[in-house]
Protein backbone atom coordinates (compact mmCIF):
# COMPACT_ATOMS: atom_id res chain seq x y z
CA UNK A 1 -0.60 15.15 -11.79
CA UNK A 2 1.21 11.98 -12.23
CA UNK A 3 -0.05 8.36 -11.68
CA UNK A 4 2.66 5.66 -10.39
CA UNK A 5 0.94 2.43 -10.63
CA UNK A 6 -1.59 3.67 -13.31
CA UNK A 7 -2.69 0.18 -14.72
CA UNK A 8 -3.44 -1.43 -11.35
CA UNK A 9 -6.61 -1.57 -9.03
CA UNK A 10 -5.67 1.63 -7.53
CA UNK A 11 -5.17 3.51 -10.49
CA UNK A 12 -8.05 2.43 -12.49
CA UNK A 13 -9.77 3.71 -9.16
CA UNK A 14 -8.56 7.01 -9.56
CA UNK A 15 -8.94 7.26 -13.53
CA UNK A 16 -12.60 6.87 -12.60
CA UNK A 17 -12.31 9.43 -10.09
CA UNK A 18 -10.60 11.96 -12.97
CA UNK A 19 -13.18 11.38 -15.38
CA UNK A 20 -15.32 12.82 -12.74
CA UNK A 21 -13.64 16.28 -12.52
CA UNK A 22 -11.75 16.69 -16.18
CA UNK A 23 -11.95 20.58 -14.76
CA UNK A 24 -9.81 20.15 -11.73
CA UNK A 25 -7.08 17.79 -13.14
CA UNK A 26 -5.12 16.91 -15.80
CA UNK A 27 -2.90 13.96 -15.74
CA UNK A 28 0.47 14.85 -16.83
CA UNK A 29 2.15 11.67 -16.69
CA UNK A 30 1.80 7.90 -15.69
CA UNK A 31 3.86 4.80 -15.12
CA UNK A 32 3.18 1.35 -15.51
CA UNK A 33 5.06 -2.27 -15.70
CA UNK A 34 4.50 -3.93 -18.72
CA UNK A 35 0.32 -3.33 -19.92
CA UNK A 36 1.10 -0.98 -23.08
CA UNK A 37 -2.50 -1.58 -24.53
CA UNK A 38 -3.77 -0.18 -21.78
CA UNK A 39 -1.26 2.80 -21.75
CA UNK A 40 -2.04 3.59 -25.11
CA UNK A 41 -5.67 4.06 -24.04
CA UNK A 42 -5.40 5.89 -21.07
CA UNK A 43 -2.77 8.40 -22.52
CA UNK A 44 -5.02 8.61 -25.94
CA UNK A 45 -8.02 9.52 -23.19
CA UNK A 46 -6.16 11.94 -21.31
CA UNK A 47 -3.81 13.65 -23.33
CA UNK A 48 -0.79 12.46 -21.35
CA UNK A 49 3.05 13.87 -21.82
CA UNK A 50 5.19 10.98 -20.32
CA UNK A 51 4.33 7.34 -20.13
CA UNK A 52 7.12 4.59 -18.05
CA UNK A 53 8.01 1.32 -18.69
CA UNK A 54 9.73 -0.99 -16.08
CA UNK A 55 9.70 -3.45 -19.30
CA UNK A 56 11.32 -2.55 -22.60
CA UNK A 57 9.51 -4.90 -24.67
CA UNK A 58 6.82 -2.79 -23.40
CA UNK A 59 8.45 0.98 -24.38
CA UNK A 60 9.07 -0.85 -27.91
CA UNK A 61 5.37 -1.91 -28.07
CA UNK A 62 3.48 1.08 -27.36
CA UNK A 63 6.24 3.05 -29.59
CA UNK A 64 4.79 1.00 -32.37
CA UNK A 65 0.58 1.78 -31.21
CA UNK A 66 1.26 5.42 -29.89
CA UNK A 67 -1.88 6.83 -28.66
CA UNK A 68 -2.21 9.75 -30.97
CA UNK A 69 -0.85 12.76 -29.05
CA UNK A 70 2.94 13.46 -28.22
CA UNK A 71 4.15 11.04 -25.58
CA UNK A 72 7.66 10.94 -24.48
CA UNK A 73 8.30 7.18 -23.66
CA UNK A 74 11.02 6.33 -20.45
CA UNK A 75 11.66 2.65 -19.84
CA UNK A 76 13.32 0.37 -17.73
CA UNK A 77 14.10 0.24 -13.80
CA UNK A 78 14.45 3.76 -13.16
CA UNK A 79 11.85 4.68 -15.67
CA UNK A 80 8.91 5.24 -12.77
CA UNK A 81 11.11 7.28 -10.76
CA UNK A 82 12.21 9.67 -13.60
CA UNK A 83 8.69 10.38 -14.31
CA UNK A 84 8.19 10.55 -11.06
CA UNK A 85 10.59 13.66 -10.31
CA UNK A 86 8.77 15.94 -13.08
CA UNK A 87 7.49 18.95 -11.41
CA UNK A 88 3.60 18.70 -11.00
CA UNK A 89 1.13 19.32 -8.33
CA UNK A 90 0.26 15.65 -6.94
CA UNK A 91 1.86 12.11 -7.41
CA UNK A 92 0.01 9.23 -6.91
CA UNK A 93 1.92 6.24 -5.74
CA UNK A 94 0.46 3.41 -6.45
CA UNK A 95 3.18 0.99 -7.41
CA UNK A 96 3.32 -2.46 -5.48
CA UNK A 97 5.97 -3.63 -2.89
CA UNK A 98 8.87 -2.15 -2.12
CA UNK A 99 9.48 -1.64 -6.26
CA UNK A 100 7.64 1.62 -5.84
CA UNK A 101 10.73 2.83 -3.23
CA UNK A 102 12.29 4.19 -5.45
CA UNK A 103 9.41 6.60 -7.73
CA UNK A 104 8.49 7.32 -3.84
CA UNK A 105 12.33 8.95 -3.34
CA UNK A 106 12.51 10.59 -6.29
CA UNK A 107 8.82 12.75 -6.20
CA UNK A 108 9.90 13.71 -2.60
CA UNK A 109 13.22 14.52 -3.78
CA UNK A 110 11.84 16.67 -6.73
CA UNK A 111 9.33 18.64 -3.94
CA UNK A 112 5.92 16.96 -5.83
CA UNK A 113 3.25 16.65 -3.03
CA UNK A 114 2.91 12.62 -2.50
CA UNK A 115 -0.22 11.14 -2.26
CA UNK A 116 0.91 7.62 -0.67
CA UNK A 117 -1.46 4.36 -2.07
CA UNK A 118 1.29 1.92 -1.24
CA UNK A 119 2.96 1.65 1.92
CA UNK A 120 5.65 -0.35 1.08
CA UNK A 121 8.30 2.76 1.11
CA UNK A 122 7.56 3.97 4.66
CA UNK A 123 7.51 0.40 5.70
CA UNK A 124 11.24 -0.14 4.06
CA UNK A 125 12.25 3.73 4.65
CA UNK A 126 10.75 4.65 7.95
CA UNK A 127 11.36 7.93 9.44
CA UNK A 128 14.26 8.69 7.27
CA UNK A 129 11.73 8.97 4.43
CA UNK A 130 9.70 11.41 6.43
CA UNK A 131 11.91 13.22 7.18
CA UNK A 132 13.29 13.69 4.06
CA UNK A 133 10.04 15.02 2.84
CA UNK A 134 9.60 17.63 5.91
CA UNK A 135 12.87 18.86 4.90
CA UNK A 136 11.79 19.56 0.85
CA UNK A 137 8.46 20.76 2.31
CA UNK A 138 6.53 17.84 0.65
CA UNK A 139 2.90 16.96 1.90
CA UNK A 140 2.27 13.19 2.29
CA UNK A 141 -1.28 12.75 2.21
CA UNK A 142 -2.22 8.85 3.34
CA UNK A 143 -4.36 7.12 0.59
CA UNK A 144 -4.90 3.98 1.13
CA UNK A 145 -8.08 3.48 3.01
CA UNK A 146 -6.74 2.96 6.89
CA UNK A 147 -4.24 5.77 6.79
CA UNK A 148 -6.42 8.11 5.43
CA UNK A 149 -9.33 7.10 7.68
CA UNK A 150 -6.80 7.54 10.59
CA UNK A 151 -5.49 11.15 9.28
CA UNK A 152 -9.05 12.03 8.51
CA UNK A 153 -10.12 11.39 12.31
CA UNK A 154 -6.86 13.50 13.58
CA UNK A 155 -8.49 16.52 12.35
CA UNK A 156 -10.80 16.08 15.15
CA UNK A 157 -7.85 16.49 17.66
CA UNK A 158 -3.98 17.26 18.24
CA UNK A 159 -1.35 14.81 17.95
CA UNK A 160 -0.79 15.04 21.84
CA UNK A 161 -4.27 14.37 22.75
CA UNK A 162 -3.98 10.80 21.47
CA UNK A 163 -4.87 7.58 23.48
CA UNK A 164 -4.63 5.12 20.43
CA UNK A 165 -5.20 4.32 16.77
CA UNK A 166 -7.61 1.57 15.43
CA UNK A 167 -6.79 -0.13 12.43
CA UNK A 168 -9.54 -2.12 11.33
CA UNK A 169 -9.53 -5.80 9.18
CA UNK A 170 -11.78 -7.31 6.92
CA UNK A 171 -10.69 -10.73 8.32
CA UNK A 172 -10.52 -12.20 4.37
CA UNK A 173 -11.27 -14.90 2.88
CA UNK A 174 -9.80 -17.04 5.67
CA UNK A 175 -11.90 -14.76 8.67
CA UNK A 176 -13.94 -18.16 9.68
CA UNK A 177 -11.69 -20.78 8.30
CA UNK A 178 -9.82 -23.03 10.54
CA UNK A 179 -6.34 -23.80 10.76
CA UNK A 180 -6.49 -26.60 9.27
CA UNK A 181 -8.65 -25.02 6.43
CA UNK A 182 -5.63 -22.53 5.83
CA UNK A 183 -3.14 -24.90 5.90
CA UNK A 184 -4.31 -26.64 2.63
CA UNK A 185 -5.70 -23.08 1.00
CA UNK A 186 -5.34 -22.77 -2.76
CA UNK A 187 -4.28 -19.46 -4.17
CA UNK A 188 -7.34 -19.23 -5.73
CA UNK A 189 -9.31 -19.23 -2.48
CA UNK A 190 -7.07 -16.50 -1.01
CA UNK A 191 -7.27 -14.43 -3.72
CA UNK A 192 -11.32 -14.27 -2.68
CA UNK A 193 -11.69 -11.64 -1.22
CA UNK A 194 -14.99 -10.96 0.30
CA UNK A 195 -15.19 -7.16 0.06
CA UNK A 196 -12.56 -5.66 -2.02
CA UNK A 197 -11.20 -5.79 -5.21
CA UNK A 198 -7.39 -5.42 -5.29
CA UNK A 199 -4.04 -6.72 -6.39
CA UNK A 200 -3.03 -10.47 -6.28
CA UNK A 201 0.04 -9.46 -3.96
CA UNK A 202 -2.17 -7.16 -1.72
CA UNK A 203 -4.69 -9.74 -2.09
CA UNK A 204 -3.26 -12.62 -0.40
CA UNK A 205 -1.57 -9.84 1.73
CA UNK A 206 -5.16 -9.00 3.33
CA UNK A 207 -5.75 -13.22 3.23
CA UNK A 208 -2.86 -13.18 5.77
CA UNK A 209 -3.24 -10.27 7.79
CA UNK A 210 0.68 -9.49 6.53
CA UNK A 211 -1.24 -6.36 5.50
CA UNK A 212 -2.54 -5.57 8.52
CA UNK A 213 1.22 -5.36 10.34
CA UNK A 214 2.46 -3.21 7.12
CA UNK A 215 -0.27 -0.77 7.59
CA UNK A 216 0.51 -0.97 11.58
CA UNK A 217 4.00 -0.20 10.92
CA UNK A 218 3.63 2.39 8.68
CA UNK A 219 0.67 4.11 11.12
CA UNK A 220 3.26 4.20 13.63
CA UNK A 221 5.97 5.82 11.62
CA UNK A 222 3.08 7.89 9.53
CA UNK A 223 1.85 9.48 13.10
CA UNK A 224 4.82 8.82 15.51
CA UNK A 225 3.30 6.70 17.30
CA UNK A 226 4.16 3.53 19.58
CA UNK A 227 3.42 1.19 18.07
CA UNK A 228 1.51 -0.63 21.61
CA UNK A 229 -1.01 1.98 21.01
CA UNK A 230 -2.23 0.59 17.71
CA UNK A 231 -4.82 -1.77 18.13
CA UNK A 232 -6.22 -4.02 15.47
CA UNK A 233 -9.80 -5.37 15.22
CA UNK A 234 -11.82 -7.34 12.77
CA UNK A 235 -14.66 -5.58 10.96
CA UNK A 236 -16.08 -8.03 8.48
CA UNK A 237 -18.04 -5.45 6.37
CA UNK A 238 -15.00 -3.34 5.99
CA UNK A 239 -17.41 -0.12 6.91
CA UNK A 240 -15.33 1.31 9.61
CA UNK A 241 -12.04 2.01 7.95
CA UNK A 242 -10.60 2.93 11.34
CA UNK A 243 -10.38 5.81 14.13
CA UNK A 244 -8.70 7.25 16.79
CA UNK A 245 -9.44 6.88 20.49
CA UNK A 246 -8.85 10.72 22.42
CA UNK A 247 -7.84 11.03 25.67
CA UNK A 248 -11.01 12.74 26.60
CA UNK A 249 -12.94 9.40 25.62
CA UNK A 250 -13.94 10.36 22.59
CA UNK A 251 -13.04 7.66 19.33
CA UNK A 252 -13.71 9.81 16.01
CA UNK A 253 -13.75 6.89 13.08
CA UNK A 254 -14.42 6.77 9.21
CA UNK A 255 -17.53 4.67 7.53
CA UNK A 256 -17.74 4.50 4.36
CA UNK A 257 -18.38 1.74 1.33
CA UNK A 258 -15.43 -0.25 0.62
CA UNK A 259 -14.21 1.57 -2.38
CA UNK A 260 -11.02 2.75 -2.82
CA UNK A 261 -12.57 5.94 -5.16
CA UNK A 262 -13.22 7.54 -1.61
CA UNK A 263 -9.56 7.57 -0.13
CA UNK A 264 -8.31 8.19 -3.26
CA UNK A 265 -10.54 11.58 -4.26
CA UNK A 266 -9.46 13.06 -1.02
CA UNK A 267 -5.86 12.18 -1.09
CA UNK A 268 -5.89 13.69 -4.75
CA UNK A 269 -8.19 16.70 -3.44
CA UNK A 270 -7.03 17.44 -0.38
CA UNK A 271 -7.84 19.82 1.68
CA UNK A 272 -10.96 19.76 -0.37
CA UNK A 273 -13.78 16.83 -0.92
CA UNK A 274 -15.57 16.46 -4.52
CA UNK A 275 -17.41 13.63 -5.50
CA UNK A 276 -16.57 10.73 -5.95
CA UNK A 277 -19.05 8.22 -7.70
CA UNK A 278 -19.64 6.19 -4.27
CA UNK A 279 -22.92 5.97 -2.67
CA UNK A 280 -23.20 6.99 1.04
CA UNK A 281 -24.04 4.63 3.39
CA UNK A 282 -27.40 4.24 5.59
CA UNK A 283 -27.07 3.45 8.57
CA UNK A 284 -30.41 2.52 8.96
CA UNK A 285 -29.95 -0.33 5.94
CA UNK A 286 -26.45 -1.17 7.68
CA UNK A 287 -28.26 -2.04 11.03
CA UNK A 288 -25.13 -3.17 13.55
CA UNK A 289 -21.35 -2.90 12.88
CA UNK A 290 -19.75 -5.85 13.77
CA UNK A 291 -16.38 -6.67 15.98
CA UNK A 292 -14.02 -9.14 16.28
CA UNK A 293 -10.36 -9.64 18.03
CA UNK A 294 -7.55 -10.85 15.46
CA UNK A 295 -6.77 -14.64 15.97
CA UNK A 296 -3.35 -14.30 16.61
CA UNK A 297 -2.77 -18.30 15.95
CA UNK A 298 -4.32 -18.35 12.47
CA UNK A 299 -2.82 -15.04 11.78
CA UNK A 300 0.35 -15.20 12.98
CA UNK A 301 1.46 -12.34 10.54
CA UNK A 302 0.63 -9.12 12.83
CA UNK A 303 2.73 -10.19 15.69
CA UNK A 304 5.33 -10.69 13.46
CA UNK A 305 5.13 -7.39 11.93
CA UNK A 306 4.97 -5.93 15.26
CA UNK A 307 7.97 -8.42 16.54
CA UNK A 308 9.68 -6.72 13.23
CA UNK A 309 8.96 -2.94 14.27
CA UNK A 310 10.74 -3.43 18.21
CA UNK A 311 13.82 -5.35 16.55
CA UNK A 312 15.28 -2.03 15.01
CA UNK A 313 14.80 0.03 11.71
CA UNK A 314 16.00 -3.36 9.79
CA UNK A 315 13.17 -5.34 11.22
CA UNK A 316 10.17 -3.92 9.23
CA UNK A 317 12.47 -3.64 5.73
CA UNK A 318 13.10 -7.59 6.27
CA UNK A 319 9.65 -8.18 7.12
CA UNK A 320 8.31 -6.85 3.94
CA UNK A 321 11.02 -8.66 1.67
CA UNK A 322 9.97 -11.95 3.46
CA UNK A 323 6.32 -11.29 2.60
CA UNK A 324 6.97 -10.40 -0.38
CA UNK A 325 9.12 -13.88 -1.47
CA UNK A 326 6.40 -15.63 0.68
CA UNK A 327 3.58 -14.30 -1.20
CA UNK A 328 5.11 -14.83 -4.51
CA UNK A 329 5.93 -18.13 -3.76
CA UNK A 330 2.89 -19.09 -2.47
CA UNK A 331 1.05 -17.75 -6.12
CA UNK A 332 3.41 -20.09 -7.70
CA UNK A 333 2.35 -22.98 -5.90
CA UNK A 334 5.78 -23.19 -4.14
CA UNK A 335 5.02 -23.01 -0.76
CA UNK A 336 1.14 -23.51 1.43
CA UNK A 337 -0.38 -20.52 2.99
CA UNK A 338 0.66 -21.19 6.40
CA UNK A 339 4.19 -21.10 4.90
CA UNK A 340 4.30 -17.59 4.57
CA UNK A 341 4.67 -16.53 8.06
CA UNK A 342 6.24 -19.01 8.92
CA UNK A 343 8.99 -18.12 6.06
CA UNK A 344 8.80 -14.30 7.68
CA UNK A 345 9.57 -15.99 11.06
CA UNK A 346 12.22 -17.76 9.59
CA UNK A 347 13.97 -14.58 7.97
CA UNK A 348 13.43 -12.53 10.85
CA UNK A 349 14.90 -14.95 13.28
CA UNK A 350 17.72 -14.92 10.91
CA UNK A 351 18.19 -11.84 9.91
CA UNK A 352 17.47 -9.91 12.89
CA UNK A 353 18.10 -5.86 12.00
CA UNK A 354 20.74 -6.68 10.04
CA UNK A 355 18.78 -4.42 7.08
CA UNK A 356 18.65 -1.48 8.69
CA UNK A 357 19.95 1.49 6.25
CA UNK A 358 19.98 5.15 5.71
CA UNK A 359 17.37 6.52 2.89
CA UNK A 360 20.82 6.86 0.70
CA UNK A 361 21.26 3.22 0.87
CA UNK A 362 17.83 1.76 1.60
CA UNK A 363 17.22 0.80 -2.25
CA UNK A 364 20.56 -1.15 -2.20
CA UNK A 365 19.78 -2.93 0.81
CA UNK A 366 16.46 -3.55 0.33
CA UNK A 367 17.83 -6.01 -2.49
CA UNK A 368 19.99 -7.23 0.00
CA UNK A 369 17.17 -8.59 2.21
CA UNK A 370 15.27 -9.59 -0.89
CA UNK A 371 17.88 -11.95 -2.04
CA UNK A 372 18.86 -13.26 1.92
CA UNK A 373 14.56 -14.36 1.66
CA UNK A 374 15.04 -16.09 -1.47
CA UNK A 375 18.26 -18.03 0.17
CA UNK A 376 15.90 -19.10 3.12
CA UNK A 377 13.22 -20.18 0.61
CA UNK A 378 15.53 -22.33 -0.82
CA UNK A 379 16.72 -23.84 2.39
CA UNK A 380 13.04 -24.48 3.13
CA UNK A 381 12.75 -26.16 -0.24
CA UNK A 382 16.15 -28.39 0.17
């Protein structure tokens, strides 16, 4: 198997998950941005062929510390996707933003079965991606938590026996804050998160609910479905992971402990379930699952991403490069929390579906949009 991603939170998760079952897998090949020391340890642990770069200084770095074992070194901005288009049995994709696009492309291009972490690339791609993988015959198995809580509960039923789809929040650090509260938010505060451990972009992405409307969009496309059907509730204890309401009446969900090691040992195992490492829940010790709506006015991000999804195919891409300008922004003291969505409005507005592309051109214009967010930052700043 190969690990995009293999130095972040989700693929520490699933080296733990590995180390569980050194009998069932063996990691081929990983990719990471710029952490060599950490390279060298995980490819001295695991006996990997092929390690990526995106940074050079990097390649040159770990050339100098090699782990041991014969590693052929790729670096620089197509390094991830060349490693990603060797032939092996599962890719994990785990790189953030829309900078895993193109690893994405290429392991669906090369016929690897795609176990998707990020969900960035359907986001930016949409249905062209999808398609593209029906047509080589590819299986994309959901991993992040939602998406694989929501294709876990289809098994229960057929697509056409669908009311809706529940996508479930933790609310963040911000769940009980007021407006005012949010307004003059530190980074530091929204990179607090109450129940999960995570990214710094994903992070503040979950602070913002901005997460919540990429996973909404991407549950649409994922399960072709409208996107009105998709309703999103808070669930401060980040138990329920989400569920699907039948026709019949029937909602089948999935509980579990917040910990990624569960999505990700079933979108590496699937159709099968081994262990994991996580402790089941009691239900008795849990007591009551509590529910809340989304405030809509302190989290203005979700209708946004929704406004994005009925503008056109462009809408969602341009969504996601305004978050992600916002969000980097906003780490760099740049901008105030609230700013972020209101910087997405402002692009949107703006931009309108001007970004929408085919999957041969979606990397190209996916820059595009990137650079038309900075130009509205700027105007913001000015």
């Amino acid at each position: 198997m190969t690990i995009l991603g293999a130095s972040g939170s989700i693929g520490t998760s699933a080296l733990a998950f590995l180390r569980l079952h050194p009998d069932e897998f063996r990691l081929q090949n990983i990719a990471v941005n710029s952490d060599w020391k950490t390279a060298v340890e995980i490819c001295r642990e695991f006996g990997c062929g092929a390690v990526a770069f995106s940074d050079a200084a990097a390649a040159a770095e770990f050339r100098k510390n090699p782990p041991g074992t014969p590693c052929e070194v790729f670096e620089g901005p197509g390094a991830s996707a060349t490693i990603a288009s060797m032939p092996v049995d599962v890719v994990l994709a785990a790189i953030s933003g829309s900078a895993g696009l193109p690893s994405v492309v290429a392991a669906v291009n090369a016929g690897n079965r795609l176990a998707l972490a990020n969900k960035e690339p359907v986001v930016c791609a949409g249905r062209a991606l999808l398609e593209l993988a029906k047509k080589q015959g590819v299986e994309v198995i959901p991993t992040d938590s939602e998406h694989s809580a929501i294709f876990q509960s289809l098994l229960a039923g057929k697509p056409s026996e669908i009311a809706s789809i529940l996508l479930t929040a933790s609310g963040g650090p911000f769940r009980t804050s007021t407006l005012e509260q949010m307004r003059a938010a530190t980074p530091e505060q929204a990179l607090n998160h109450p129940n999960w451990s995570m990214g710094n972009k994903i992070t503040i992405d979950s602070a913002t609910l901005a997460n919540k409307g990429l996973e909404l969009i991407e549950a649409a496309y994922l399960f072709e479905q409208d996107p009105r059907t998709i309703e999103v509730v808070v669930n401060p204890s980040s138990i329920l992971h989400s569920a699907v309401q039948f026709r019949d009446g029937s909602m089948i969900a999935q509980l579990g402990k917040p910990d990624m090691r569960v999505a990700i040992g079933y979108g590496l195992s699937w159709p099968d379930r081994l262990e994991t490492g996580v402790e089941p829940i009691s239900l008795a010790a849990l007591g009551a699952l509590q529910f809340e709506p989304v405030d809509v006015e302190r989290f203005p991000c979700l209708g946004l991403a929704k406004a994005s999804l009925a503008s056109g195919t462009g809408g969602p891409l341009l969504f996601n490069a305004a978050n992600e300008i916002a969000v980097a922004a906003f780490l760099k003291g740049r901008i105030g929390f609230m700013d972020i969505p209101a910087l997405i409005e402002t692009c949107l507005e703006l931009g309108g579906n001007r970004f929408a592309a085919s999957l041969d051109d979606v990397i190209a214009v996916n820059a595009e949009a990137l650079t038309f967010c900075r130009s509205q930052l700027m105007a913001r700043a000015d």
